[in-house]
C-alpha atoms as a PDB file:
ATOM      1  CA  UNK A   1      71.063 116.212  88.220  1.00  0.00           C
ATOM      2  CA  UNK A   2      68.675 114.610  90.160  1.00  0.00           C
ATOM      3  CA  UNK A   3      66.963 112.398  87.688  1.00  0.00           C
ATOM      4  CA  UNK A   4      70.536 110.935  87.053  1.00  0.00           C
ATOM      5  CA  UNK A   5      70.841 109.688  91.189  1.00  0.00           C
ATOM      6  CA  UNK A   6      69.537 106.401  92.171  1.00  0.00           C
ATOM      7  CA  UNK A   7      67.297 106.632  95.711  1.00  0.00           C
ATOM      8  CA  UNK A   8      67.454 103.174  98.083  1.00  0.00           C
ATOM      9  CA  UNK A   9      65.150 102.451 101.553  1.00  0.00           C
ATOM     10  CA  UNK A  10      67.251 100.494 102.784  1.00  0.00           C
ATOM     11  CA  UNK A  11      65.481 100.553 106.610  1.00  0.00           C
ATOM     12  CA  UNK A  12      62.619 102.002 106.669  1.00  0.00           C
ATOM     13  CA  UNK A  13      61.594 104.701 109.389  1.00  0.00           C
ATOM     14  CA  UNK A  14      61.056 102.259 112.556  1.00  0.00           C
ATOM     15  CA  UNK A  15      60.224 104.133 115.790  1.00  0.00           C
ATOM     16  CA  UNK A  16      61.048 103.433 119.025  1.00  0.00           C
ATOM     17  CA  UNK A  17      62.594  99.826 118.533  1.00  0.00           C
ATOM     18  CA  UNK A  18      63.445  98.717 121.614  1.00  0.00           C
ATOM     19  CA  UNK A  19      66.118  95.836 122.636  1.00  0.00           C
ATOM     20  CA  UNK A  20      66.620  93.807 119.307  1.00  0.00           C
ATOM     21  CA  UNK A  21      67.261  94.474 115.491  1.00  0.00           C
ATOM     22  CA  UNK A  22      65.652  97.034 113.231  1.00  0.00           C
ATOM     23  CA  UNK A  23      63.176  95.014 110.605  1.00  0.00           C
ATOM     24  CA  UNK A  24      63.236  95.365 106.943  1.00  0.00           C
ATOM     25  CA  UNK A  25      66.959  96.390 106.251  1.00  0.00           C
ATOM     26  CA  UNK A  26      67.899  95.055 102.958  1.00  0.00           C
ATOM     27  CA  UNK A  27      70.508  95.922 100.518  1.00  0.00           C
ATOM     28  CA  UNK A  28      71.404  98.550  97.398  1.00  0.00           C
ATOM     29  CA  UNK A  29      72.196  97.082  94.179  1.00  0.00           C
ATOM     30  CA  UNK A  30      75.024  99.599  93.268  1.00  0.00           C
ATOM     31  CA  UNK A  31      75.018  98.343  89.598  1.00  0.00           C
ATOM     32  CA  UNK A  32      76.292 100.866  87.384  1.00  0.00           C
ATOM     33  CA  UNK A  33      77.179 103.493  90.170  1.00  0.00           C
ATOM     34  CA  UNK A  34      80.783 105.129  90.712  1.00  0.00           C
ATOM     35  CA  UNK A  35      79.399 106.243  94.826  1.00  0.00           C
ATOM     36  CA  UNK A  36      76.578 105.265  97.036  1.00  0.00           C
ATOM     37  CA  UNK A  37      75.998 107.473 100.257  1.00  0.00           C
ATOM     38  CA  UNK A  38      74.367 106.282 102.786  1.00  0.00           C
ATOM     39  CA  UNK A  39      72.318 108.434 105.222  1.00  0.00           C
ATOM     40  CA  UNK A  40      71.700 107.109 108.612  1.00  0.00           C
ATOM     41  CA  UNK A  41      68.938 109.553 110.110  1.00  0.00           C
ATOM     42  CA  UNK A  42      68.887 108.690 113.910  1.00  0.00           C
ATOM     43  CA  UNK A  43      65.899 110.371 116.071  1.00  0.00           C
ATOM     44  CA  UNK A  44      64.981 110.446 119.561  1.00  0.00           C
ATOM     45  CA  UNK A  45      66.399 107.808 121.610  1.00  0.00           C
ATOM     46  CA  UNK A  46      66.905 106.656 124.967  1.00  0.00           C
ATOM     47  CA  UNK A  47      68.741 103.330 123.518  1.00  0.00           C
ATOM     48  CA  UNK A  48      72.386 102.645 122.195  1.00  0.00           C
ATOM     49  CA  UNK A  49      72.372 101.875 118.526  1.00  0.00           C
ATOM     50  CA  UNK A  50      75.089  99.811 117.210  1.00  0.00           C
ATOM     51  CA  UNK A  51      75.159  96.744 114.129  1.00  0.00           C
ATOM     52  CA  UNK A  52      74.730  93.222 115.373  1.00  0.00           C
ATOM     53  CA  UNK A  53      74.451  94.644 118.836  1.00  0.00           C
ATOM     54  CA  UNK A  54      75.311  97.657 120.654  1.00  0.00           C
ATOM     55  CA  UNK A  55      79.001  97.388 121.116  1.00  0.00           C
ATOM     56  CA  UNK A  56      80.045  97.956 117.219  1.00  0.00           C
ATOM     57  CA  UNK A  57      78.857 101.249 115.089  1.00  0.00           C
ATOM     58  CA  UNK A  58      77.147 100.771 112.330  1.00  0.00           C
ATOM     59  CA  UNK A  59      79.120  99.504 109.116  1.00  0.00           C
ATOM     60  CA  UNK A  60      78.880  98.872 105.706  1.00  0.00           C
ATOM     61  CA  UNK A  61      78.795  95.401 104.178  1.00  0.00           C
ATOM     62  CA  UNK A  62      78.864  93.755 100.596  1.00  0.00           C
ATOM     63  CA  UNK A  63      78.412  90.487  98.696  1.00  0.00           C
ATOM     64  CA  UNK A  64      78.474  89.424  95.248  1.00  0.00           C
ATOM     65  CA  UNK A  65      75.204  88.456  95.559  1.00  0.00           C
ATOM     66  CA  UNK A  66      71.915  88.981  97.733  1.00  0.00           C
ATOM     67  CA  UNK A  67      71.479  86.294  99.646  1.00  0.00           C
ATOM     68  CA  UNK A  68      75.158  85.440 100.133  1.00  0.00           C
ATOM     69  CA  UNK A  69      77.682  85.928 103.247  1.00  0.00           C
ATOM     70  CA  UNK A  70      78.086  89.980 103.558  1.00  0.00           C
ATOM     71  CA  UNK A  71      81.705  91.039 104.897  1.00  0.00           C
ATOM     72  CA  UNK A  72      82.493  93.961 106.403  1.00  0.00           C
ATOM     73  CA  UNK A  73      83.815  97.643 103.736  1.00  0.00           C
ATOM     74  CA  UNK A  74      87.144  98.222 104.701  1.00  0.00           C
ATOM     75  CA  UNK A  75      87.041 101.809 106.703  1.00  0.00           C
ATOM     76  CA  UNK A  76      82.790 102.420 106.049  1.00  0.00           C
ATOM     77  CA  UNK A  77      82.103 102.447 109.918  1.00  0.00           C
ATOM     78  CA  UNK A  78      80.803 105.420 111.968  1.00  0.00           C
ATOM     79  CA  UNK A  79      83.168 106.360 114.482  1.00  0.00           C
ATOM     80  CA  UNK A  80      81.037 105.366 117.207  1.00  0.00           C
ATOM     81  CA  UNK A  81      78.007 104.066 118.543  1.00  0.00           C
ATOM     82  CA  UNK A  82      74.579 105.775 117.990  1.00  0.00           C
ATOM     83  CA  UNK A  83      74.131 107.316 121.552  1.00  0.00           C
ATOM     84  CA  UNK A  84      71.726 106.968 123.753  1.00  0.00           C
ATOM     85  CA  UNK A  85      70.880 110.717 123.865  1.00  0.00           C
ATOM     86  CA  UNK A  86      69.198 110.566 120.550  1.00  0.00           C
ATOM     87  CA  UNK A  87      70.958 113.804 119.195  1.00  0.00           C
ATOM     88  CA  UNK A  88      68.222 113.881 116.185  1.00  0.00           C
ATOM     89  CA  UNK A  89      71.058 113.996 113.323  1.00  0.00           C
ATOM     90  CA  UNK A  90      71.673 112.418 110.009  1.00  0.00           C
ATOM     91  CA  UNK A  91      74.752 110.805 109.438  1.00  0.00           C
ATOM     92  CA  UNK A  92      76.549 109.088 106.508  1.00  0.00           C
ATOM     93  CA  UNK A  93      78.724 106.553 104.835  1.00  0.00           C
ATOM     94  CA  UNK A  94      80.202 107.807 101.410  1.00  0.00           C
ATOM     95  CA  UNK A  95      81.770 104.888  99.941  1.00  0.00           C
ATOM     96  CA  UNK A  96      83.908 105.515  96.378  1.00  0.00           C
ATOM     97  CA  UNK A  97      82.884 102.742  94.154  1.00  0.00           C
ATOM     98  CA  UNK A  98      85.498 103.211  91.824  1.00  0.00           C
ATOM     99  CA  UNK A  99      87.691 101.426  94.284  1.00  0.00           C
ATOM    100  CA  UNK A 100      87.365  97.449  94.196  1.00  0.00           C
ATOM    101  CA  UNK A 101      84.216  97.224  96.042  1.00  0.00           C
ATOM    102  CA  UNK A 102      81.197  93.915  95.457  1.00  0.00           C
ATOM    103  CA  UNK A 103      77.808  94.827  93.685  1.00  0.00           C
ATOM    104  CA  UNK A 104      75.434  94.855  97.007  1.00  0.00           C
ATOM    105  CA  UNK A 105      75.717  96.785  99.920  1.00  0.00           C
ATOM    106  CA  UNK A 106      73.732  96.962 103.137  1.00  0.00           C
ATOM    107  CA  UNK A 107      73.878  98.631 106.639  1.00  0.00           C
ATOM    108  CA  UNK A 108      74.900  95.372 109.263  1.00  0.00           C
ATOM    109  CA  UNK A 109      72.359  94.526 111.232  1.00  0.00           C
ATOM    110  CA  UNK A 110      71.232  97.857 112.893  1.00  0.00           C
ATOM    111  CA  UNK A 111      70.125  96.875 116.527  1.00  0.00           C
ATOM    112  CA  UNK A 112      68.746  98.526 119.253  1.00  0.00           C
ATOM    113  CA  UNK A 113      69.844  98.482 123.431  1.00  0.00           C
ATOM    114  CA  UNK A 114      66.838  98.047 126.069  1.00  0.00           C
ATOM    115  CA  UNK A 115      65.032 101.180 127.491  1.00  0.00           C
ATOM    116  CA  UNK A 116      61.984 103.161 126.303  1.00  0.00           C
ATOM    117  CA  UNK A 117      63.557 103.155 122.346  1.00  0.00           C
ATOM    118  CA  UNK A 118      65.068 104.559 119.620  1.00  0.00           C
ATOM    119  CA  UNK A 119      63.823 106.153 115.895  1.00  0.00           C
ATOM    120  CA  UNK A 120      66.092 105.325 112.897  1.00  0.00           C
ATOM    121  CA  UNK A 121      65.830 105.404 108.836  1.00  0.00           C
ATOM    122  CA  UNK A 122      68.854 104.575 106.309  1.00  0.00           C
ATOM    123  CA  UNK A 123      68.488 105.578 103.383  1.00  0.00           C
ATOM    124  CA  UNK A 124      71.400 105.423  99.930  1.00  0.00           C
ATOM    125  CA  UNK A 125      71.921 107.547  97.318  1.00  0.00           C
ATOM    126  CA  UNK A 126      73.560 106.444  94.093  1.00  0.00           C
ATOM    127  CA  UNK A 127      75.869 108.461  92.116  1.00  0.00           C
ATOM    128  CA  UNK A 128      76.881 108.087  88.514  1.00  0.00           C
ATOM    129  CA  UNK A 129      80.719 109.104  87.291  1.00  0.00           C
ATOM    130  CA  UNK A 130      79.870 112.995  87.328  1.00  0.00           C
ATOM    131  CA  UNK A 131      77.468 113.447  90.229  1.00  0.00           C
ATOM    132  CA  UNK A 132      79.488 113.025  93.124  1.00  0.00           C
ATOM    133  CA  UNK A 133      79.020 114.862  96.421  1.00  0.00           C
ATOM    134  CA  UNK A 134      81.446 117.040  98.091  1.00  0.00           C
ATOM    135  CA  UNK A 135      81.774 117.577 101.733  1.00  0.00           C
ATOM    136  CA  UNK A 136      79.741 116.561 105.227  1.00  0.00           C
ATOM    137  CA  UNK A 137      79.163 120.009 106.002  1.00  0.00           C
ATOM    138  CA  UNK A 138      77.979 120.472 102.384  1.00  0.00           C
ATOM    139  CA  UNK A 139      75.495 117.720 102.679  1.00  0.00           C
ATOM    140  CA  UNK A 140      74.182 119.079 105.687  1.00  0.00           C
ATOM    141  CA  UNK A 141      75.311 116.560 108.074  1.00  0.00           C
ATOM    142  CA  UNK A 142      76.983 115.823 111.584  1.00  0.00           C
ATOM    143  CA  UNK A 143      79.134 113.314 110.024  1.00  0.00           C
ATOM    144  CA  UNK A 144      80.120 111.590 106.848  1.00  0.00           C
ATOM    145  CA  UNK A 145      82.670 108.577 106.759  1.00  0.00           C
ATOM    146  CA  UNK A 146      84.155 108.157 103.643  1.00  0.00           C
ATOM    147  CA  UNK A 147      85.558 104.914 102.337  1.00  0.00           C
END
C-alpha cells in the first residue's frame, strides 16, 4: 500500500518562528490522485498560528497552475486558530479529489503571532482511487477536516 501513496513537504519543520510567515511552503501537484491529506503537525508554541495572519485558520488553496492566483477549497479550513498553548498535535485536511477540485494545492500562508515562537511542519499525502483513509481517530489525530 504504501509504495502506491505519494509523500509532499510542503513546509518544512521551522522552529520557533516568531511574528511573520513560515518560509518554504510550496504546493502538491495532486496529478493523478483521487485524495490528498494534509497533516499539519503543530509543536510547542507560545504564538497564535493562523494563514495570512493570525486571525484566519489555516486553509487549503488551489490553482491551475504554480505560480498563478491560489483561491481558497471550499470547506478545507481548520476550525480554528493554532493556539497559543502549543498543544503538540497533528492535525489534518482530507480533501476528496474526486470532487471538482484544480491540480495544485498548498497550505495559505502559515504565519506566526509575536512572543517567544512557535514549531510547525505540513506535510500531504496522496492517495490513488483504492487507498483512501478512514477516520481522524484512525489516523491518529486531534482533528481531520474533510472537504
Amino acid at each position: 500500500m504504501l509504495k502506491a501513496l505519494k509523500f509532499f513537504q510542503l513546509l518544512p519543520t521551522e522552529k520557533f518562528k516568531n511574528n511573520g510567515a513560515f518560509g518554504g511552503n510550496t504546493y502538491a501537484d495532486t496529478l493523478g490522485l483521487s485524495a490528498i491529506l494534509f497533516l499539519i503537525d503543530y509543536g510547542t508554541s507560545d504564538v497564535i498560528v493562523g494563514s495570512g495572519g493570525t486571525s484566519l485558520p489555516l486553509f487549503i488553496e488551489e490553482c491551475d497552475t504554480t505560480g498563478g492566483s491560489y483561491t481558497a477549497v471550499d470547506d478545507a479550513e481548520l476550525a480554528a486558530v493554532l493556539a497559543a498553548n502549543g498543544d503538540s498535535k497533528m492535525r489534518a485536511i482530507f480533501i476528496d479529489l474526486t470532487k471538482t477540485h484544480k491540480r495544485y494545492m498548498q497550505v495559505n500562508t502559515p504565519t506566526a503571532g509575536s512572543g517567544t515562537g512557535a514549531n510547525l511542519d505540513i506535510k500531504a499525502i496522496g492517495f490513488p482511487s483504492d487507498q483512501m483513509p478512514k477516520s481522524a481517530a484512525e489516523m491518529g489525530l486531534a482533528e481531520l477536516v474533510e472537504a
